[in-house]
PDB file of N, CA and C in Angstrom:
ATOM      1  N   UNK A   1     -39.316  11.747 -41.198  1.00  0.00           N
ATOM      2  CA  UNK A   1     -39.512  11.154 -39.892  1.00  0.00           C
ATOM      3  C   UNK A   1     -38.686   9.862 -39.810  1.00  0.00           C
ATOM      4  N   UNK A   2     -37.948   9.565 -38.794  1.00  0.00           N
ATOM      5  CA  UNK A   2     -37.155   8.738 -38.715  1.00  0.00           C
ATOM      6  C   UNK A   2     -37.778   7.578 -38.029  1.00  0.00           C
ATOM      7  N   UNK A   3     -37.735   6.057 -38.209  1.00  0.00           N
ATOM      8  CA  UNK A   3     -38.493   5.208 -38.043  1.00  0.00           C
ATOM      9  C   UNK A   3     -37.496   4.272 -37.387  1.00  0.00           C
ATOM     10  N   UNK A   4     -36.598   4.668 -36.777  1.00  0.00           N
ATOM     11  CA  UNK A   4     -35.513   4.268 -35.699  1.00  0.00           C
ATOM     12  C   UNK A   4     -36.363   3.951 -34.117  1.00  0.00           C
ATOM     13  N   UNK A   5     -35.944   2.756 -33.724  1.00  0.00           N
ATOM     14  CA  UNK A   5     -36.073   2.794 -32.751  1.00  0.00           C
ATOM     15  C   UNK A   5     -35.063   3.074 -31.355  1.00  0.00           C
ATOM     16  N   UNK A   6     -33.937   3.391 -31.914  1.00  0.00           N
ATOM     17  CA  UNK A   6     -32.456   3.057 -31.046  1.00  0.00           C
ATOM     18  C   UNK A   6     -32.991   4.268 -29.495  1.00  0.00           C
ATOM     19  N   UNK A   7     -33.778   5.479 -29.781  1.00  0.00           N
ATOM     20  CA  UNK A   7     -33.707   5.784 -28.369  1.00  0.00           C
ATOM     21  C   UNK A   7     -35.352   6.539 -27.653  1.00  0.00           C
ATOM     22  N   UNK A   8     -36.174   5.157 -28.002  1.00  0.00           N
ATOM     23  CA  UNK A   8     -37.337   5.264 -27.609  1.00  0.00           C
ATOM     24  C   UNK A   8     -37.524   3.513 -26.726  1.00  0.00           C
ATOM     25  N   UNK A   9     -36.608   3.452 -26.743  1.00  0.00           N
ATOM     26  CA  UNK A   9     -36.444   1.977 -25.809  1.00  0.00           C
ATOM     27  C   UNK A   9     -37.156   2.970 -23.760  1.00  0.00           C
ATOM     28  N   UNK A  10     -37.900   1.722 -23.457  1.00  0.00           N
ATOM     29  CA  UNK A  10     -38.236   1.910 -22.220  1.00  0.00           C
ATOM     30  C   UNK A  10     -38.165   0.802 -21.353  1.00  0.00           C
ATOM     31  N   UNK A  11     -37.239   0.954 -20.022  1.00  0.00           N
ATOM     32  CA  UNK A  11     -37.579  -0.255 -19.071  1.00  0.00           C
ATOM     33  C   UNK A  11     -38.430   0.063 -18.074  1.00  0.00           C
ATOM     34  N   UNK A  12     -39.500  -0.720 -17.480  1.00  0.00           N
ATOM     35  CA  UNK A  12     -39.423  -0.613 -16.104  1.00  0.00           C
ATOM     36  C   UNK A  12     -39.385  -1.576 -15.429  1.00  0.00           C
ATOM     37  N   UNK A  13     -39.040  -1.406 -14.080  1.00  0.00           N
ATOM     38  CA  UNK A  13     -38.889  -2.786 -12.931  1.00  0.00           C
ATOM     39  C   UNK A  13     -39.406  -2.318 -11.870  1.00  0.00           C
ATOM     40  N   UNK A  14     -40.330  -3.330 -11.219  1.00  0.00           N
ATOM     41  CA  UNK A  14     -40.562  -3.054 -10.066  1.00  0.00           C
ATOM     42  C   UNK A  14     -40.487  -3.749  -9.167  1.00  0.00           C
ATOM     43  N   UNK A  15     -40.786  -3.568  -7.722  1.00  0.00           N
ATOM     44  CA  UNK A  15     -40.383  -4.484  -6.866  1.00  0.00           C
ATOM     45  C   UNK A  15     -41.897  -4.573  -6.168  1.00  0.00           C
ATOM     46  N   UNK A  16     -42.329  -6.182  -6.066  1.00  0.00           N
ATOM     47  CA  UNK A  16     -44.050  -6.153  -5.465  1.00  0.00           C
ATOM     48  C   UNK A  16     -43.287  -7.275  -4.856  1.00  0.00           C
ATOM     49  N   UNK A  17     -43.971  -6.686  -3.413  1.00  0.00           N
ATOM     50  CA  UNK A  17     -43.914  -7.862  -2.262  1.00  0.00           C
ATOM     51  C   UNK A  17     -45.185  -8.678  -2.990  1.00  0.00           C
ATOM     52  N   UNK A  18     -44.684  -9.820  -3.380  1.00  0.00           N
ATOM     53  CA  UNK A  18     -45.502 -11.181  -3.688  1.00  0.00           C
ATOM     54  C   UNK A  18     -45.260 -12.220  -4.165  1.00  0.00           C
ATOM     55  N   UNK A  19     -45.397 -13.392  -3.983  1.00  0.00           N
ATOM     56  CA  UNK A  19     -44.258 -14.398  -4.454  1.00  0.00           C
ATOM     57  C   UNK A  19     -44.493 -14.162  -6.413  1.00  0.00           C
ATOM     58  N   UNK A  20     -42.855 -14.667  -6.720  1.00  0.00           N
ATOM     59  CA  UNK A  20     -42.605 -14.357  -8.333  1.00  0.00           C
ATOM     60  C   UNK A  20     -43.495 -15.472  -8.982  1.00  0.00           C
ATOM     61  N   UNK A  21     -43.821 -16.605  -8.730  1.00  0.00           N
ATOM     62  CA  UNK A  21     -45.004 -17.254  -9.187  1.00  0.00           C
ATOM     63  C   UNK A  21     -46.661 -16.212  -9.818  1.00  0.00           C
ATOM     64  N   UNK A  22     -46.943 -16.104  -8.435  1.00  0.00           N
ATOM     65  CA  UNK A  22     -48.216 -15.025  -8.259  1.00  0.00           C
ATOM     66  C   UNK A  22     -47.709 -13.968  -9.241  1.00  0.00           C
ATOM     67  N   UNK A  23     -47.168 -13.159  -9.263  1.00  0.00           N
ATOM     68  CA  UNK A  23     -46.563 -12.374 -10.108  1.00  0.00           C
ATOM     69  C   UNK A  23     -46.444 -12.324 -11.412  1.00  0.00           C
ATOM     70  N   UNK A  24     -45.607 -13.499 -12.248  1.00  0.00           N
ATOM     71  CA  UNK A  24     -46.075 -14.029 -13.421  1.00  0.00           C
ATOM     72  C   UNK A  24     -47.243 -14.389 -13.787  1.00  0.00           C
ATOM     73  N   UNK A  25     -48.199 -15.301 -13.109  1.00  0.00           N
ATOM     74  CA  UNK A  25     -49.185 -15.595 -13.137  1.00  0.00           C
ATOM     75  C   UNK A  25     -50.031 -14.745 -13.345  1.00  0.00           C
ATOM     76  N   UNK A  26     -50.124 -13.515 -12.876  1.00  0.00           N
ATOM     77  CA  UNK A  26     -50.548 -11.689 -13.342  1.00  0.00           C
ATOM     78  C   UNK A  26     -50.289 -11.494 -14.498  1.00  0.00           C
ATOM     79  N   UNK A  27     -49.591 -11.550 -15.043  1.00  0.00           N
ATOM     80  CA  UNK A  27     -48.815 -11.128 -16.492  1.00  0.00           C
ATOM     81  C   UNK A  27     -49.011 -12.250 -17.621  1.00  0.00           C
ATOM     82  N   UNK A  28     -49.052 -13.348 -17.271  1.00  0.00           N
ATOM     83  CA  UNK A  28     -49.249 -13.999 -18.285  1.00  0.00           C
ATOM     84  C   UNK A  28     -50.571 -14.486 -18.573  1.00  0.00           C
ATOM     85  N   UNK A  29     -51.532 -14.690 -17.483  1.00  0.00           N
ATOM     86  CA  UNK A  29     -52.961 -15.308 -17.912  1.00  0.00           C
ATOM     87  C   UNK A  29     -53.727 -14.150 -18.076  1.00  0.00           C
ATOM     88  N   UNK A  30     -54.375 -14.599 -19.167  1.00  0.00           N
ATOM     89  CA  UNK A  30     -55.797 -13.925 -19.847  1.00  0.00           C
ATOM     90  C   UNK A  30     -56.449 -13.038 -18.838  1.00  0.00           C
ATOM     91  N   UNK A  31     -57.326 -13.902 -17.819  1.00  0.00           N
ATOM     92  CA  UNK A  31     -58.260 -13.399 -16.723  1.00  0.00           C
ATOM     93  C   UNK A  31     -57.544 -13.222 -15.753  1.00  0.00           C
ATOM     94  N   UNK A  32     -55.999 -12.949 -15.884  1.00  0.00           N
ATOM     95  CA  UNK A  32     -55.851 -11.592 -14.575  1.00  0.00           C
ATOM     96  C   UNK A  32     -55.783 -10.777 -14.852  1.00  0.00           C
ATOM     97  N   UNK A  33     -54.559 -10.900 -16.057  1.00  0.00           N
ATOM     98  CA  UNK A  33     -54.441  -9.314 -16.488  1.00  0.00           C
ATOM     99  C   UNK A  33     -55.496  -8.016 -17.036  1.00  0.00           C
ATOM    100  N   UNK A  34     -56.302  -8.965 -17.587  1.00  0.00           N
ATOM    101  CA  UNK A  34     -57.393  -8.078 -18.148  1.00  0.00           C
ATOM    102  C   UNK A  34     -58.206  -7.367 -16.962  1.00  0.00           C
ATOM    103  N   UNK A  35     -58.077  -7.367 -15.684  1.00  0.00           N
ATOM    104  CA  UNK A  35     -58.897  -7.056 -14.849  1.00  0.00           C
ATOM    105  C   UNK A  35     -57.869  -6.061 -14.184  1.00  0.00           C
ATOM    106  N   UNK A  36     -56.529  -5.829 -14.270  1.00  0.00           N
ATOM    107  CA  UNK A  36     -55.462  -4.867 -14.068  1.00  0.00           C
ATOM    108  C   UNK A  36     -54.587  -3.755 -15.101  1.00  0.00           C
ATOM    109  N   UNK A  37     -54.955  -4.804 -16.086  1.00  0.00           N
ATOM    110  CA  UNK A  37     -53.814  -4.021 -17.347  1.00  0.00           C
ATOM    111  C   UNK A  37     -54.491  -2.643 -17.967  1.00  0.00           C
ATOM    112  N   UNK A  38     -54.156  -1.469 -17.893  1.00  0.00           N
ATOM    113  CA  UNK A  38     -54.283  -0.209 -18.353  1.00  0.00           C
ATOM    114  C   UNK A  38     -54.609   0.507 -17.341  1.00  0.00           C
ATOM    115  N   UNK A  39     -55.188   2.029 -17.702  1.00  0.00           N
ATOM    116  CA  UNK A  39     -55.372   3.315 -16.957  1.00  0.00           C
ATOM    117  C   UNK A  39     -56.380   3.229 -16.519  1.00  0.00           C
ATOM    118  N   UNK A  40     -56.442   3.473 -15.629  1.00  0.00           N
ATOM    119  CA  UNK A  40     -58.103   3.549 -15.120  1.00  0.00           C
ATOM    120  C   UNK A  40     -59.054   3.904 -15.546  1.00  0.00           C
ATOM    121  N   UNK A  41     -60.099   3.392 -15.525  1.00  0.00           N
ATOM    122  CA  UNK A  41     -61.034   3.965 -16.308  1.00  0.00           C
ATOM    123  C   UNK A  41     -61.291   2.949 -17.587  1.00  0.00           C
ATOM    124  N   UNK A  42     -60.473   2.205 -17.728  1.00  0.00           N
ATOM    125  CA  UNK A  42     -60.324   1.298 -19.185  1.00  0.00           C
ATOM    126  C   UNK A  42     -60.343   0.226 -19.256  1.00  0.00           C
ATOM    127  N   UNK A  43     -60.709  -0.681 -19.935  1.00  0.00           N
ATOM    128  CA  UNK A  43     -60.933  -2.115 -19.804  1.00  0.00           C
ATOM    129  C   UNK A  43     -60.372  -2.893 -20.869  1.00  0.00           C
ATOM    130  N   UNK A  44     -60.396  -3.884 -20.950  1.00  0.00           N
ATOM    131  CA  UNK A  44     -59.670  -4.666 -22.155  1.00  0.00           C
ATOM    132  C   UNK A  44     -60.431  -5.869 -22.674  1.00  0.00           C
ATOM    133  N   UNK A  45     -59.856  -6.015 -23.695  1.00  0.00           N
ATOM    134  CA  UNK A  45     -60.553  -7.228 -24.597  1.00  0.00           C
ATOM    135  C   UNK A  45     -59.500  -8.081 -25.086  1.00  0.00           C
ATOM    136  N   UNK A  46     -59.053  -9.343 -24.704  1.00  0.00           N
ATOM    137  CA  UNK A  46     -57.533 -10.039 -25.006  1.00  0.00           C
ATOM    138  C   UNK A  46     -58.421 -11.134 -26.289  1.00  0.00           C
ATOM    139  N   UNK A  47     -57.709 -11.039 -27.619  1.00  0.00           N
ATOM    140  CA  UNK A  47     -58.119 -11.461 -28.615  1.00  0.00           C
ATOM    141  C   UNK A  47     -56.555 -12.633 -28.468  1.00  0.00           C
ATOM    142  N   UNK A  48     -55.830 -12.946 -27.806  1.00  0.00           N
ATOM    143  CA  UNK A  48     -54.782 -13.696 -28.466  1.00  0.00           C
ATOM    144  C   UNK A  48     -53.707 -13.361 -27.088  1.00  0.00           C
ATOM    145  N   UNK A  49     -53.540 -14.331 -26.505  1.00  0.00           N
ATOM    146  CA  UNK A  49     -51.904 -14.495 -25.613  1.00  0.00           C
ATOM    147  C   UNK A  49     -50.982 -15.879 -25.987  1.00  0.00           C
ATOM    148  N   UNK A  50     -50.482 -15.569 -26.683  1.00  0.00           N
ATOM    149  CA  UNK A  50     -49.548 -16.840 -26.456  1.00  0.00           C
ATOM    150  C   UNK A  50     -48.231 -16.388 -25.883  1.00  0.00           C
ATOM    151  N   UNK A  51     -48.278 -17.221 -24.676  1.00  0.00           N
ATOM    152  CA  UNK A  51     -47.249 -16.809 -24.252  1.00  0.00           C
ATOM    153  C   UNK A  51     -45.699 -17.378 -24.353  1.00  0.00           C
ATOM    154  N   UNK A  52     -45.352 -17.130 -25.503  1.00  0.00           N
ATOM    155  CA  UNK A  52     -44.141 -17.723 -25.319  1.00  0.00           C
ATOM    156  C   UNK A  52     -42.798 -16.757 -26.464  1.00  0.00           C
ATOM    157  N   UNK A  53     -41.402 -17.116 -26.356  1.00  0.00           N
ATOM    158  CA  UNK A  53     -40.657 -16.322 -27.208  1.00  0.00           C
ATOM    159  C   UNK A  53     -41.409 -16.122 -28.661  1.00  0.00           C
ATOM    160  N   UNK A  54     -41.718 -15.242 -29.218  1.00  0.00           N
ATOM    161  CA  UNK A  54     -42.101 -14.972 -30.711  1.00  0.00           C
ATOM    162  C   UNK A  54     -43.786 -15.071 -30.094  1.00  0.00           C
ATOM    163  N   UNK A  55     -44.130 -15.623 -29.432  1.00  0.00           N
ATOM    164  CA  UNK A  55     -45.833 -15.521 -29.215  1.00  0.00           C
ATOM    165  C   UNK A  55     -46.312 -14.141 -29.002  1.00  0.00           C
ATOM    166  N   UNK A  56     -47.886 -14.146 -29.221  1.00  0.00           N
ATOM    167  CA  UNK A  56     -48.493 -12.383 -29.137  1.00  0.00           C
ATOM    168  C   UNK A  56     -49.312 -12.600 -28.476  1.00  0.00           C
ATOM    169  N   UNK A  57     -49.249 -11.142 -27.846  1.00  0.00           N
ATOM    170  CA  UNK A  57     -50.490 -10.939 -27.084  1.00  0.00           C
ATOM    171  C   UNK A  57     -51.112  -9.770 -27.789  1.00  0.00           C
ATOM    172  N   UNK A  58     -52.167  -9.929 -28.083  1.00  0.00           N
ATOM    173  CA  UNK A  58     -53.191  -8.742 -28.789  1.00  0.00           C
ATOM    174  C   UNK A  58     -54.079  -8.707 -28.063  1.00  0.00           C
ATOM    175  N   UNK A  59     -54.777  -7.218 -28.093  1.00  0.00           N
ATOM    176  CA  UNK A  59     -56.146  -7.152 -27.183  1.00  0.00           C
ATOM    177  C   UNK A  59     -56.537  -5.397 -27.636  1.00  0.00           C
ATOM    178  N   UNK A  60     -57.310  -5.134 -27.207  1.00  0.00           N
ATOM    179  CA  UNK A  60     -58.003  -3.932 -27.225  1.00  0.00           C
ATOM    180  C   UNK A  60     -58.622  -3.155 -26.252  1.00  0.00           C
ATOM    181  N   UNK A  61     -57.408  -2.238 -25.792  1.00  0.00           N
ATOM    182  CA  UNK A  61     -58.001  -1.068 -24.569  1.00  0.00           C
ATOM    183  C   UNK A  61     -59.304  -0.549 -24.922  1.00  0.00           C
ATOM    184  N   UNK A  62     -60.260  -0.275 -24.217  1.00  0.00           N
ATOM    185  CA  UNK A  62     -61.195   0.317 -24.179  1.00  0.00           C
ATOM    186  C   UNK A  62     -61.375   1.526 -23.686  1.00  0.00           C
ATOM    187  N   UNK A  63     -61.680   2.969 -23.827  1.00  0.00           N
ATOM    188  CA  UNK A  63     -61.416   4.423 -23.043  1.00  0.00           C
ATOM    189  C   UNK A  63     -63.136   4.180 -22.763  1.00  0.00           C
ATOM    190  N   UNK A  64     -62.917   4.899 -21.685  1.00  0.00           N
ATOM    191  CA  UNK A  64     -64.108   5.360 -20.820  1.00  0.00           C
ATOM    192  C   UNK A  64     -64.874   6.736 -21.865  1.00  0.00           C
ATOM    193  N   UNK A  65     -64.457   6.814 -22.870  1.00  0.00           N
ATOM    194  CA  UNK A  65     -65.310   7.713 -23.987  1.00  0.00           C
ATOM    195  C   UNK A  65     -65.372   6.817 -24.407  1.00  0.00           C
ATOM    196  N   UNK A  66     -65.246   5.762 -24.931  1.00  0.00           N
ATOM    197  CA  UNK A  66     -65.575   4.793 -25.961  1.00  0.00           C
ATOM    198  C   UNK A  66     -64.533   4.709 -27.120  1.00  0.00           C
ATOM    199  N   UNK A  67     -63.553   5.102 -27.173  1.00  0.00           N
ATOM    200  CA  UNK A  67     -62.230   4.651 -27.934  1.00  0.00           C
ATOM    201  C   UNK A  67     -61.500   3.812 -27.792  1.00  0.00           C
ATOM    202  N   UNK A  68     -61.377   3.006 -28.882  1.00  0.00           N
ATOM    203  CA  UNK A  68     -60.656   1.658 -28.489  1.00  0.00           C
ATOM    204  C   UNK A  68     -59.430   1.646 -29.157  1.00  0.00           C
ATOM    205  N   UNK A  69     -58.303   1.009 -28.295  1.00  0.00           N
ATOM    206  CA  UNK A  69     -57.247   1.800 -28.371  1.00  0.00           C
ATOM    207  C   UNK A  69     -56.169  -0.255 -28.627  1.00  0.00           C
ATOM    208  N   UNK A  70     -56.571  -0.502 -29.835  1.00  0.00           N
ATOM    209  CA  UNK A  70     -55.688  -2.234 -30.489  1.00  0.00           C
ATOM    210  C   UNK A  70     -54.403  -1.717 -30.376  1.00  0.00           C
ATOM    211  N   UNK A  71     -53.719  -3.062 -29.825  1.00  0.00           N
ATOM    212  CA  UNK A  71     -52.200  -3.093 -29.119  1.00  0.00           C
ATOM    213  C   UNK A  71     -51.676  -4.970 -29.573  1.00  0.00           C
ATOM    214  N   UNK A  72     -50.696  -4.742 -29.791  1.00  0.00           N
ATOM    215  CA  UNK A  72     -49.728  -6.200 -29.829  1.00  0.00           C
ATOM    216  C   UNK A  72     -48.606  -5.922 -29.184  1.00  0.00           C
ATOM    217  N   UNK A  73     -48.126  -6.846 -28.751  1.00  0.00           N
ATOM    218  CA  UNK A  73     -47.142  -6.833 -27.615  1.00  0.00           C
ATOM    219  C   UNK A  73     -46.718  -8.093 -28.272  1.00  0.00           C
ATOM    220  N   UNK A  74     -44.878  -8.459 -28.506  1.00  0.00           N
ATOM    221  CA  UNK A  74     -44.472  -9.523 -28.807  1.00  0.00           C
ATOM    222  C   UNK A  74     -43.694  -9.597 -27.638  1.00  0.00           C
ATOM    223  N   UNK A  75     -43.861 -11.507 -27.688  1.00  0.00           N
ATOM    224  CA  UNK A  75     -42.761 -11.662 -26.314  1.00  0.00           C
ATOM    225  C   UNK A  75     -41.576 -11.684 -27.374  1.00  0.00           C
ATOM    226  N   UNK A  76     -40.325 -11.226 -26.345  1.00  0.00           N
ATOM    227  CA  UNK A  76     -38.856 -11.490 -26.962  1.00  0.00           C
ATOM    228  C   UNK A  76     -38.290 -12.607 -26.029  1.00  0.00           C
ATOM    229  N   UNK A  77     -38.646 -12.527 -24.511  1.00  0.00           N
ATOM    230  CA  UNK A  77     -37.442 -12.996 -23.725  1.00  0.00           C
ATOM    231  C   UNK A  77     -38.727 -13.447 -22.305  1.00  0.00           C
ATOM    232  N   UNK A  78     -38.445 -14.859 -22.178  1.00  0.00           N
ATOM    233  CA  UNK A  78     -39.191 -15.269 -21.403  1.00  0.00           C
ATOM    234  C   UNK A  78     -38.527 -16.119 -20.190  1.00  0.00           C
ATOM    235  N   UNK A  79     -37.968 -15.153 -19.082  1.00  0.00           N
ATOM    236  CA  UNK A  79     -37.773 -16.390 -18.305  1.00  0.00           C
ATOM    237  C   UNK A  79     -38.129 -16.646 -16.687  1.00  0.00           C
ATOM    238  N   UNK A  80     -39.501 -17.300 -16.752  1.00  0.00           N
ATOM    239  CA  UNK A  80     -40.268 -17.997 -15.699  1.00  0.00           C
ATOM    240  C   UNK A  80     -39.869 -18.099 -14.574  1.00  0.00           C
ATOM    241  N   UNK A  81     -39.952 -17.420 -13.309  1.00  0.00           N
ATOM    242  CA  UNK A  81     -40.724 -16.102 -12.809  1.00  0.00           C
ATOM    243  C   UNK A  81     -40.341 -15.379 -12.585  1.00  0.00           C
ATOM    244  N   UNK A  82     -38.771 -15.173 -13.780  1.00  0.00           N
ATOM    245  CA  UNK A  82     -38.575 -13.617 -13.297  1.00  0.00           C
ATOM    246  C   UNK A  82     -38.510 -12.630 -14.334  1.00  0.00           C
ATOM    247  N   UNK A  83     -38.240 -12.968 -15.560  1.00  0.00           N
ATOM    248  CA  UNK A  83     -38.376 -11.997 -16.849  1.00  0.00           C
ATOM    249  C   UNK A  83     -39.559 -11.929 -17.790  1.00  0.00           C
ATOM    250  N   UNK A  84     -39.764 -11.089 -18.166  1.00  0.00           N
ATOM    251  CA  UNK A  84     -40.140 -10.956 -19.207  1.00  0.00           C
ATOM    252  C   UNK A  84     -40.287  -9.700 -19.993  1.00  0.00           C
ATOM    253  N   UNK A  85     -39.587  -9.941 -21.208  1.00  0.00           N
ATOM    254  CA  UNK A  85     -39.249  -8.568 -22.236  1.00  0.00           C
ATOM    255  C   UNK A  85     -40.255  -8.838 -23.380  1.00  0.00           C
ATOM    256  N   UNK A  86     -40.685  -7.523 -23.686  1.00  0.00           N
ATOM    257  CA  UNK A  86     -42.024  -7.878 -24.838  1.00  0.00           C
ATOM    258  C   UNK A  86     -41.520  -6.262 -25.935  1.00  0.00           C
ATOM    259  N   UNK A  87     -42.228  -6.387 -26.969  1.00  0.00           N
ATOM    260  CA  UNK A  87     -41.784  -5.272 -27.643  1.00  0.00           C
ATOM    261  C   UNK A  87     -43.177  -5.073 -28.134  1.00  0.00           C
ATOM    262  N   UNK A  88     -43.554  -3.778 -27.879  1.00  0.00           N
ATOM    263  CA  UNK A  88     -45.292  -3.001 -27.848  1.00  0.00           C
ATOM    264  C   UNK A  88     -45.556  -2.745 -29.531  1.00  0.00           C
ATOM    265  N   UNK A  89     -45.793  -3.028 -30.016  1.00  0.00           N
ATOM    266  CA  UNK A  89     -46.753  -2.093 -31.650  1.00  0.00           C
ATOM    267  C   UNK A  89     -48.000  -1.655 -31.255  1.00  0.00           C
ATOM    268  N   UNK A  90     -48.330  -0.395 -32.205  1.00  0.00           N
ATOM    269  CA  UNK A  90     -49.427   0.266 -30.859  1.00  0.00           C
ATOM    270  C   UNK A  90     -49.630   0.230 -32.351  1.00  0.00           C
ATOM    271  N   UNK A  91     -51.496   0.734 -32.373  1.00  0.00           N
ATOM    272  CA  UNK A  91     -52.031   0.877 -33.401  1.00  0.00           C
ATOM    273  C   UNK A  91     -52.999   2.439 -33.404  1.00  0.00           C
ATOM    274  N   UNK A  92     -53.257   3.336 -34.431  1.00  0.00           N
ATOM    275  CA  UNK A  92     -54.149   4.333 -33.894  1.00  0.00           C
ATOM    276  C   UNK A  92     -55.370   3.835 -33.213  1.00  0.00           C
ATOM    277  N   UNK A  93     -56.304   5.056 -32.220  1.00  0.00           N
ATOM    278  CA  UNK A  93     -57.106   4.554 -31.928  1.00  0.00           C
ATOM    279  C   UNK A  93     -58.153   4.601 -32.881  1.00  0.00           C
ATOM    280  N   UNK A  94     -58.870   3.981 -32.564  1.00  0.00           N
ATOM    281  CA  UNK A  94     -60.580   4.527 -33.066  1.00  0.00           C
ATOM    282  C   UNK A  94     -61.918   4.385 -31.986  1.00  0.00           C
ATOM    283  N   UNK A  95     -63.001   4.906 -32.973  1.00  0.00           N
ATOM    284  CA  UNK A  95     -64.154   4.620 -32.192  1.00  0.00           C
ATOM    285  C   UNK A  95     -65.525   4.807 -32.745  1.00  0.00           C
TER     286      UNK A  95
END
């Protein structure tokens, strides 16, 4: 098994009518995101945001069966209010 990442890279961009302040402000604080971030049905638990280049955000999806699904996200590239690039480590779930 090859442990390459060269073509499992993913972007997305979107476009939300809302000022880029408000916007960041979504993404980077604790008590917004946690009330938006994942699939429906799922909730989160943010153990750690620092938000900054090399800072982590860790937390723990919650499934509506009760599987909890630990995630880290590193920031790479931070720039205030219009980027931000993070690189995901996912962990198995459990429950």
């Amino acid at each position: 098994m090859s442990t390459s990442t060269e073509n499992r890279e993913l972007f997305i961009s979107r476009l939300i009518d809302a000022p880029q302040e408000l916007v960041w402000e979504a993404w980077t604080n604790p008590e917004h995101i946690r009330h938006w971030w994942g699939p429906v049905g799922f909730s989160s638990t943010i153990s750690k945001m620092e938000v900054n280049e090399g800072g982590e955000w860790e937390f723990v999806m919650h499934g509506p069966d009760g599987t909890d699904y630990k995630n880290k996200h590193v920031y790479i590239t931070l720039e205030k209010p219009s980027l931000i690039i993070m690189r995901h480590e996912s962990f198995p779930p459990s429950s």
